[in-house]
Protein backbone atom coordinates (compact mmCIF):
# COMPACT_ATOMS: atom_id res chain seq x y z
CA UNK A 1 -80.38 -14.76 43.27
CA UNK A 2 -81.37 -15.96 39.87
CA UNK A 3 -82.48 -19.65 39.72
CA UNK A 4 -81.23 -21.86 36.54
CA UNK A 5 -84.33 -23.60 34.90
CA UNK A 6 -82.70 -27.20 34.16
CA UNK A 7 -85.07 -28.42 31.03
CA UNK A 8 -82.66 -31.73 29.70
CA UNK A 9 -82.98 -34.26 32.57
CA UNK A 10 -80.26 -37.47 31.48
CA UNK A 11 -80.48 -40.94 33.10
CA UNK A 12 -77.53 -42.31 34.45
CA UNK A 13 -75.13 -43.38 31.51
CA UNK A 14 -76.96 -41.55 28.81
CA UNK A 15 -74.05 -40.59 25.78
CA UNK A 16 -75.65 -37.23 25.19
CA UNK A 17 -75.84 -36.07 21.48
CA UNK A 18 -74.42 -33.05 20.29
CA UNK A 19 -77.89 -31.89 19.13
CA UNK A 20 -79.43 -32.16 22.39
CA UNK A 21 -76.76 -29.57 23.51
CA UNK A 22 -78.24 -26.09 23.95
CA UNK A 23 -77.95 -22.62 25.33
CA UNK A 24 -78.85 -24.47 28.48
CA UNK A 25 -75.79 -26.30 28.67
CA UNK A 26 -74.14 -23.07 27.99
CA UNK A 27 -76.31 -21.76 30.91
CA UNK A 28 -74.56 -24.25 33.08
CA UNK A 29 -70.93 -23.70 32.04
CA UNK A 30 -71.22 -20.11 32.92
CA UNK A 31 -72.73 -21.03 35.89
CA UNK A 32 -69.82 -23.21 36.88
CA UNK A 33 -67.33 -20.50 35.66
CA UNK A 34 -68.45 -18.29 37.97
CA UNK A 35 -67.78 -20.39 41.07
CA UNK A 36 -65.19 -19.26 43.57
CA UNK A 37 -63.89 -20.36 46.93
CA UNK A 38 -67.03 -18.89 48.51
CA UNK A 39 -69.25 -21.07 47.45
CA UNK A 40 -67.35 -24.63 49.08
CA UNK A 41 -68.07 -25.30 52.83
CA UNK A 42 -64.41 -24.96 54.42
CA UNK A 43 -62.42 -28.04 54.06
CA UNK A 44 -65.33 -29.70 51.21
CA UNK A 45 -62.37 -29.80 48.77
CA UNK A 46 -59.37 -31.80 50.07
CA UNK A 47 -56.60 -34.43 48.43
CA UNK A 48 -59.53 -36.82 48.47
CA UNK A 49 -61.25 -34.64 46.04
CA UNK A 50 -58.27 -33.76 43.95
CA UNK A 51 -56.75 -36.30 41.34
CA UNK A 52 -53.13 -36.86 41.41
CA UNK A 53 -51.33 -33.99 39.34
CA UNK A 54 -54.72 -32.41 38.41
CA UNK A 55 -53.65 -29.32 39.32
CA UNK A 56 -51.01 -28.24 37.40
CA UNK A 57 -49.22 -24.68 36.66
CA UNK A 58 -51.33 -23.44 34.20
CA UNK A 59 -54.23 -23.81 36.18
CA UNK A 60 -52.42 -21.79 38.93
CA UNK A 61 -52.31 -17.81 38.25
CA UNK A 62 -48.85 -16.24 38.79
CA UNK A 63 -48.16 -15.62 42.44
CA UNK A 64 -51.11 -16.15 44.00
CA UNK A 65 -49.95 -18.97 46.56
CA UNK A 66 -48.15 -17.16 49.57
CA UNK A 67 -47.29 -18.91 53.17
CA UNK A 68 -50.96 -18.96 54.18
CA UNK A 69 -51.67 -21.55 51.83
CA UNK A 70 -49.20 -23.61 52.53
CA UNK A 71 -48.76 -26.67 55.57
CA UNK A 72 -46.41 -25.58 58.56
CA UNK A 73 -44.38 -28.41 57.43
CA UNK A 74 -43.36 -29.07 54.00
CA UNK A 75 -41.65 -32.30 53.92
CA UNK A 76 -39.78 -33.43 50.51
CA UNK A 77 -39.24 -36.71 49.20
CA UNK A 78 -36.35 -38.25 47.76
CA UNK A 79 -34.97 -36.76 44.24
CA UNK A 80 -37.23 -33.35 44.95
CA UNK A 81 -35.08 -30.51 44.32
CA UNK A 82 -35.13 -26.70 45.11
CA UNK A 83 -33.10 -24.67 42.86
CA UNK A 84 -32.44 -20.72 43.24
CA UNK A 85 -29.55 -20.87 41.05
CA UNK A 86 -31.64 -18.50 38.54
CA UNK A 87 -31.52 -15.70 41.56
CA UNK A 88 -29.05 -13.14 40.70
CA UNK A 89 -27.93 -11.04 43.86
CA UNK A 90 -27.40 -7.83 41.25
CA UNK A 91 -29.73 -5.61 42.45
CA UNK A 92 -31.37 -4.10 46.00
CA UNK A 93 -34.53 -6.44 45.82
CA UNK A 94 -35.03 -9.08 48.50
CA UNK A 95 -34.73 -12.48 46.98
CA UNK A 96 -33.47 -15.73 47.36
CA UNK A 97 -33.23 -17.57 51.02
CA UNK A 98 -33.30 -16.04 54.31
CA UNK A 99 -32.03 -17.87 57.57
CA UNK A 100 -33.78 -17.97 60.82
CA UNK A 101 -32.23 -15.94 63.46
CA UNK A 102 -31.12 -17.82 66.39
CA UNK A 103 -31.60 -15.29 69.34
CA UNK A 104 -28.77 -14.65 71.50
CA UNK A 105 -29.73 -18.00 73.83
CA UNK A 106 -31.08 -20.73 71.05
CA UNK A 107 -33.34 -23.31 72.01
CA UNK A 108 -32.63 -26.81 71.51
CA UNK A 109 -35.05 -28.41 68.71
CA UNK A 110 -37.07 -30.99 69.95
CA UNK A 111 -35.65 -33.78 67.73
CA UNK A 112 -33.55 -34.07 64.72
CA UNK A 113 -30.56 -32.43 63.57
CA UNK A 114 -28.74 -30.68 60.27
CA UNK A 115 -31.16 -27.41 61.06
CA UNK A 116 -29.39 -23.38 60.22
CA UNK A 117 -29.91 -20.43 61.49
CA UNK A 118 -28.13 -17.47 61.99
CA UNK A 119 -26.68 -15.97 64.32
CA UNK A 120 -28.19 -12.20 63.83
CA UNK A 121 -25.69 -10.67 66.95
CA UNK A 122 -22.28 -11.52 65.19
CA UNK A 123 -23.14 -12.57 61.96
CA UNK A 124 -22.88 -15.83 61.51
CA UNK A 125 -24.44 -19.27 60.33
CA UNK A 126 -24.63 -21.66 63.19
CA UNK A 127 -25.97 -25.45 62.47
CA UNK A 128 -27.67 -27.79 64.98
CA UNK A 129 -26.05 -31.74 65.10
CA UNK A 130 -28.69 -33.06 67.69
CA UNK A 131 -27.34 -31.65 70.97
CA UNK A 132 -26.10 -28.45 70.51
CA UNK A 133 -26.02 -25.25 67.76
CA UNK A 134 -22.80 -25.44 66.38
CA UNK A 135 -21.06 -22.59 64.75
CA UNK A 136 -19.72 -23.17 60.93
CA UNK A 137 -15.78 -22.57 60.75
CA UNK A 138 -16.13 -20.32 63.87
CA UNK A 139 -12.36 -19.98 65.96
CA UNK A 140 -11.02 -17.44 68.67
CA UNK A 141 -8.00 -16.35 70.04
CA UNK A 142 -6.89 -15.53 73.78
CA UNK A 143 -4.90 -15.97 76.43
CA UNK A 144 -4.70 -16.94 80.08
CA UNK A 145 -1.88 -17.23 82.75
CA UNK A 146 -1.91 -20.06 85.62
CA UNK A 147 0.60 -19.71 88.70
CA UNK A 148 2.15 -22.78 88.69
CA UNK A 149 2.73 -23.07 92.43
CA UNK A 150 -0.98 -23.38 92.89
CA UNK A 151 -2.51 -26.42 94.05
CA UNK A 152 -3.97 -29.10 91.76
CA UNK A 153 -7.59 -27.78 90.56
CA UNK A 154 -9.71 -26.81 88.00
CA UNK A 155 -9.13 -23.35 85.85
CA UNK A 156 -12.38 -22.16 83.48
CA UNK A 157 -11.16 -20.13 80.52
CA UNK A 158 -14.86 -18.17 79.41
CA UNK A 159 -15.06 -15.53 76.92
CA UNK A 160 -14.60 -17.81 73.68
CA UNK A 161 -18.08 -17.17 72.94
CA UNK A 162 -19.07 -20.81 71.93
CA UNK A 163 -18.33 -24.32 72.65
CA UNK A 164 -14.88 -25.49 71.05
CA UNK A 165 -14.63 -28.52 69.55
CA UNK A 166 -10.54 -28.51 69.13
CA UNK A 167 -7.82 -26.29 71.20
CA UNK A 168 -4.71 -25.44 70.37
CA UNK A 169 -2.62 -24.34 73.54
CA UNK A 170 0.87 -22.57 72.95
CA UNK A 171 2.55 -21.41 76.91
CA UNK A 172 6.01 -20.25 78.51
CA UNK A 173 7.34 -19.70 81.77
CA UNK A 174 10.03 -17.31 82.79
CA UNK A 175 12.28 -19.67 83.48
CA UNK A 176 15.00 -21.53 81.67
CA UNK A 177 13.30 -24.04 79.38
CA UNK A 178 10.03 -24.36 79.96
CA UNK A 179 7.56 -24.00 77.38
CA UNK A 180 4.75 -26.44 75.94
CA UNK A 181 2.73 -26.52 72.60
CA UNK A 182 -0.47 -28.96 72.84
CA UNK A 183 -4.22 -29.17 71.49
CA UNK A 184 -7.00 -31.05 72.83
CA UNK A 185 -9.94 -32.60 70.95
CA UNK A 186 -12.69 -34.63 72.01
CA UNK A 187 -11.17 -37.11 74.71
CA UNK A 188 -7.38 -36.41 73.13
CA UNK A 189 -5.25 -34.55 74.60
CA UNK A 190 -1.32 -34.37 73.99
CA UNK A 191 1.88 -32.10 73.56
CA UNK A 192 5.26 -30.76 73.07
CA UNK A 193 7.42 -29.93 75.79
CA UNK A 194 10.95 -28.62 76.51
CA UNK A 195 12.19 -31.28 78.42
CA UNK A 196 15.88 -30.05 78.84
CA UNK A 197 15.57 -29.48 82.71
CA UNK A 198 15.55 -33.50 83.01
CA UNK A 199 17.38 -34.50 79.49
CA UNK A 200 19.38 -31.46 78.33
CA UNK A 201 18.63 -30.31 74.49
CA UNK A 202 15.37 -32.61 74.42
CA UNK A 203 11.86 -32.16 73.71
CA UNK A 204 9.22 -34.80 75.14
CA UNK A 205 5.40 -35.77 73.79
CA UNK A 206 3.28 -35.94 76.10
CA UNK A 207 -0.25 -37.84 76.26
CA UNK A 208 -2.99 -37.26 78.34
CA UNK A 209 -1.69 -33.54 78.66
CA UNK A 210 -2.11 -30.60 76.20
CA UNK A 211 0.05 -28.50 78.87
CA UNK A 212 2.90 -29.36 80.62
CA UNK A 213 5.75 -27.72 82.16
CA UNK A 214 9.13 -29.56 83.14
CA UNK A 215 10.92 -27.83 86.16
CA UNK A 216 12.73 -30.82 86.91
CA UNK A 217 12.69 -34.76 87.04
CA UNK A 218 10.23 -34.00 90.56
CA UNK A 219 8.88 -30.95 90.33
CA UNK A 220 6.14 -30.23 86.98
CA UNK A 221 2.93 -28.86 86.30
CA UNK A 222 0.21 -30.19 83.50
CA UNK A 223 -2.76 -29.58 82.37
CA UNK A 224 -5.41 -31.25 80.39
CA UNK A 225 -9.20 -30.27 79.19
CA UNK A 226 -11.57 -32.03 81.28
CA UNK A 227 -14.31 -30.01 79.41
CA UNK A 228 -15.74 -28.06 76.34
CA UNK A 229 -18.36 -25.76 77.95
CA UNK A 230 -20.80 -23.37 76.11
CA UNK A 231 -18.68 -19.89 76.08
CA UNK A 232 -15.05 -21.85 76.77
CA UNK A 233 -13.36 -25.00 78.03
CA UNK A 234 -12.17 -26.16 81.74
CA UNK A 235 -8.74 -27.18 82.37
CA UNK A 236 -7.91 -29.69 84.82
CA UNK A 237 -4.50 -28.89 86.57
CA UNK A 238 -1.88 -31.72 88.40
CA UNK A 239 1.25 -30.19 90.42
CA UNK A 240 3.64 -32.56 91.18
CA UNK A 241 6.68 -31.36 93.49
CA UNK A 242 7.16 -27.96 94.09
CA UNK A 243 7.36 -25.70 90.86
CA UNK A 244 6.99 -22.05 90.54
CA UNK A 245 6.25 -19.42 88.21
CA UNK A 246 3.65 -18.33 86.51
CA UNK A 247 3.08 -19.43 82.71
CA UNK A 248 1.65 -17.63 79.84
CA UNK A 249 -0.30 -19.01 77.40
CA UNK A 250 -2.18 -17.78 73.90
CA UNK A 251 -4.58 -20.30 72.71
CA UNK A 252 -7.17 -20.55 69.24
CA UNK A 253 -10.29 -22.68 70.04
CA UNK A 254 -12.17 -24.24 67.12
CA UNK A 255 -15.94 -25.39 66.32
């Protein structure tokens, strides 16, 4: 290695003349140019180091600054803005924003909610509102049948394949007049129900029930939601008298 002989020695606060600069000066710029990352102890430069908006784009080459270089957390203040409106999807290349995929059982984030993923098994976007990964606009349709002579109890309808927020229940016996249309959200629950077996030609809402069948004036059968699991929703079942049958129903569940 080549030393650099260093002939101009300036006190502090010396305004240096233009004819006391030489080829040594020029010495010492190419010197400087030819610094690189190498030659900094890991760490030596650091925000401290750096004045505010010093480094700007020009001083940055074109796409140089991948992942690596960046903090595992980039946090934005307010007014920043991202835009990728200038990405045009008209072509094979991979560009623009990619989701993280979820897994088929996602973990809860440890704090903080608003976060997206997808859903890479049935393609989907799912969001996270604090307690639980919520799918966007997702709904299903089934059915189920209950006997209604059964005791009072608890039925779990599975197979919806994520937690409902709202359910819409539609259901019918085979006989005369009995049918009920209801929905449940949250802690509501009501419905619609043919009521002709106790007033004839009437229909009856119900609260407190998205599923009720009227036998008679003693003998019925309701249901409500007493909970919106994870892959369905629970519905809590009263039998009053002595009805029979079995009922029907088609339901759509909601996020």
């Amino acid at each position: 290695m080549s030393t650099l002989a260093v002939t101009n020695v300036f006190a502090s606060g010396t305004v240096i003349s233009s004819s006391a600069v030489n080829t040594n000066f020029d010495d010492v710029e190419a010197v400087v140019n030819a610094l690189t990352s190498t030659n900094f102890a890991a760490g030596a430069v650091n925000t401290a180091a750096i004045a505010d908006l010093a480094v700007t784009a020009a001083k940055i080459a074109n796409n140089t600054i991948t992942a690596t270089q960046l903090a595992a957390t980039l946090t934005f203040a307010d007014a920043d803005y991202v835009d990728f409106a200038a990405i045009l999807h008209n072509d094979t290349a991979l560009q623009g924003l990619r989701l993280p995929q979820i897994g088929a059982s996602p973990t809860a984030p440890t704090s903080g909610e608003g976060q997206i993923g997808w859903n890479q098994t049935d393609n989907f976007p799912v969001f996270y509102d604090g307690t639980d990964w919520i799918e966007h606009a997702a709904f299903k349709a089934g059915t189920f049948s209950r006997d209604i002579s059964t005791a009072s109890g608890t039925q779990a309808i599975t197979g919806v394949g994520f937690k409902p927020r709202l359910v819409i229940i539609m259901g019918a016996t085979a006989q005369a007049s009995e049918a009920s249309i209801g929905a449940a959200q949250g802690t509501f629950d009501g419905c619609v129900v043919n009521y002709h077996s106790v007033t004839a030609n009437a229909w009856a809402y119900i609260t407190l029930e998205c599923i009720r069948y009227e036998e008679s004036a003693t003998n019925e059968y309701s249901g409500d939601i007493s909970t919106f699991d994870t892959d369905g929703f629970t519905i809590n079942w009263t039998k009053t008298g002595t009805p029979t049958g079995t009922a029907e129903h088609v339901y759509i569940a909601f996020t």
